[in-house]
Each structure stands twice: as C-alpha cells, then as structure tokens.
Protein backbone atom coordinates (compact mmCIF):
# COMPACT_ATOMS: atom_id res chain seq x y z
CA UNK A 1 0.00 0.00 0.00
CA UNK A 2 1.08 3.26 -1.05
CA UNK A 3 2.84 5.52 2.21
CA UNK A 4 0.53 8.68 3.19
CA UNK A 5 3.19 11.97 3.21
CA UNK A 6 2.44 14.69 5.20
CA UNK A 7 2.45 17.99 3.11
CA UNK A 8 4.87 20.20 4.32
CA UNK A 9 3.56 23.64 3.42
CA UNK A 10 -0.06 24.91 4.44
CA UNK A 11 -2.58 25.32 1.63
CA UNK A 12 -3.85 28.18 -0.10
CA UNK A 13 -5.50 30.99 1.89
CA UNK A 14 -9.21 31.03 3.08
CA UNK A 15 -11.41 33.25 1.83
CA UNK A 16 -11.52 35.37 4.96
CA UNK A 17 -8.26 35.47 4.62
CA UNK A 18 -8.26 36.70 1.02
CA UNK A 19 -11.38 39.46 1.87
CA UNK A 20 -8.69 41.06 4.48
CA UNK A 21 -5.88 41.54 2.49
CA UNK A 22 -7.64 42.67 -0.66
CA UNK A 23 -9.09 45.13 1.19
CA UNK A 24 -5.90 46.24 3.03
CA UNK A 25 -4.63 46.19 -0.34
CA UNK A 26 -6.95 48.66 -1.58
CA UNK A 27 -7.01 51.09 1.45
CA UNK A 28 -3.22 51.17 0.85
CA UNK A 29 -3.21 52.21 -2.78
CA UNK A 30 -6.13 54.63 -1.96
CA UNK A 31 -4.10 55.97 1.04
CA UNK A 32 -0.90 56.59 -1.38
CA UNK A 33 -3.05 57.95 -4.26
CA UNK A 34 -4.71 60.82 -1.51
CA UNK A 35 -1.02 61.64 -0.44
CA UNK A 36 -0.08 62.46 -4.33
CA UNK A 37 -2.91 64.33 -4.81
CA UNK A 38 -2.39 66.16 -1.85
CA UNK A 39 -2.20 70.26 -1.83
CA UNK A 40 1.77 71.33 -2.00
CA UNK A 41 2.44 74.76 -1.60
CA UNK A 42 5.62 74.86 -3.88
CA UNK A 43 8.06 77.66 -3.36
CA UNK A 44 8.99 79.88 -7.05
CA UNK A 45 10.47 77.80 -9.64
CA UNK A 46 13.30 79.88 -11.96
CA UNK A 47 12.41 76.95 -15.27
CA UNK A 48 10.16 74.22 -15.33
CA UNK A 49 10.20 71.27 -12.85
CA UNK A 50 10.08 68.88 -15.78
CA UNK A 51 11.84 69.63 -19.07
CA UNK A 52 11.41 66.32 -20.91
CA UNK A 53 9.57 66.52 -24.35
CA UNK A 54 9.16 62.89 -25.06
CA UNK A 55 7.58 61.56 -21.85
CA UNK A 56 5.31 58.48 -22.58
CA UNK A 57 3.10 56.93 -20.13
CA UNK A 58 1.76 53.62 -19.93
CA UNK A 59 -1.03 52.06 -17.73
CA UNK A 60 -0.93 49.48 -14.93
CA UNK A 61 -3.42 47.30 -13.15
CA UNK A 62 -6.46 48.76 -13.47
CA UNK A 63 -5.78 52.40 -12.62
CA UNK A 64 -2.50 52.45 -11.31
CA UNK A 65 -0.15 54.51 -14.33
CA UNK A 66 3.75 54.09 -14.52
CA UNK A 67 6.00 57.34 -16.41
C-alpha cells in the first residue's frame, strides 16, 4: 500500500483570509493615491520642474499609471 506523506507547506488561503488583504490592499493604494494628490504649496520655480519633451506613459493594473 502506497505511504501517506504529510504535506509540508499549508494550503492556499481562506477566503476570509483573502477578503482582508484585498481590502488592506486597496485602502493602501487609496491611502498613497490621496497623499499624491495632496495640496503642495511649492516655493517659485526659476524653469520648469520637468523639461522632458518625449515623456510616454503607460497604464498598470487597473488604474495604477507608470512614467
């Protein structure tokens, strides 16, 4: 008869489990999306803070963009 192993990792996460950290996930991302968009009171700028010309942006996830 073939030997029973014990698995030696857990399985996958429970849904409970899942529920939590998507929405820890998503308080995160909205948390670091309200400190961008935050009000900065910027001091005089001499030129422009960005010079580039040729900037191209692409998009992430569903609403999260990378420059």
């Amino acid at each position: 008869m073939a030997h029973l192993r014990k698995r030696a990792f857990r399985g996958g996460k429970s849904s409970a489990q899942k529920k939590v950290e998507r929405k820890r996930r998503l308080a995160n991302r909205k948390r670091r999306i309200q400190h961008r968009l935050r009000d900065i009171e910027w001091e005089h700028q001499p030129r422009p803070m960005f010079s580039a010309s040729n900037i191209k942006y692409d998009l992430a996830d569903k609403a999260r963009g990378l420059a």
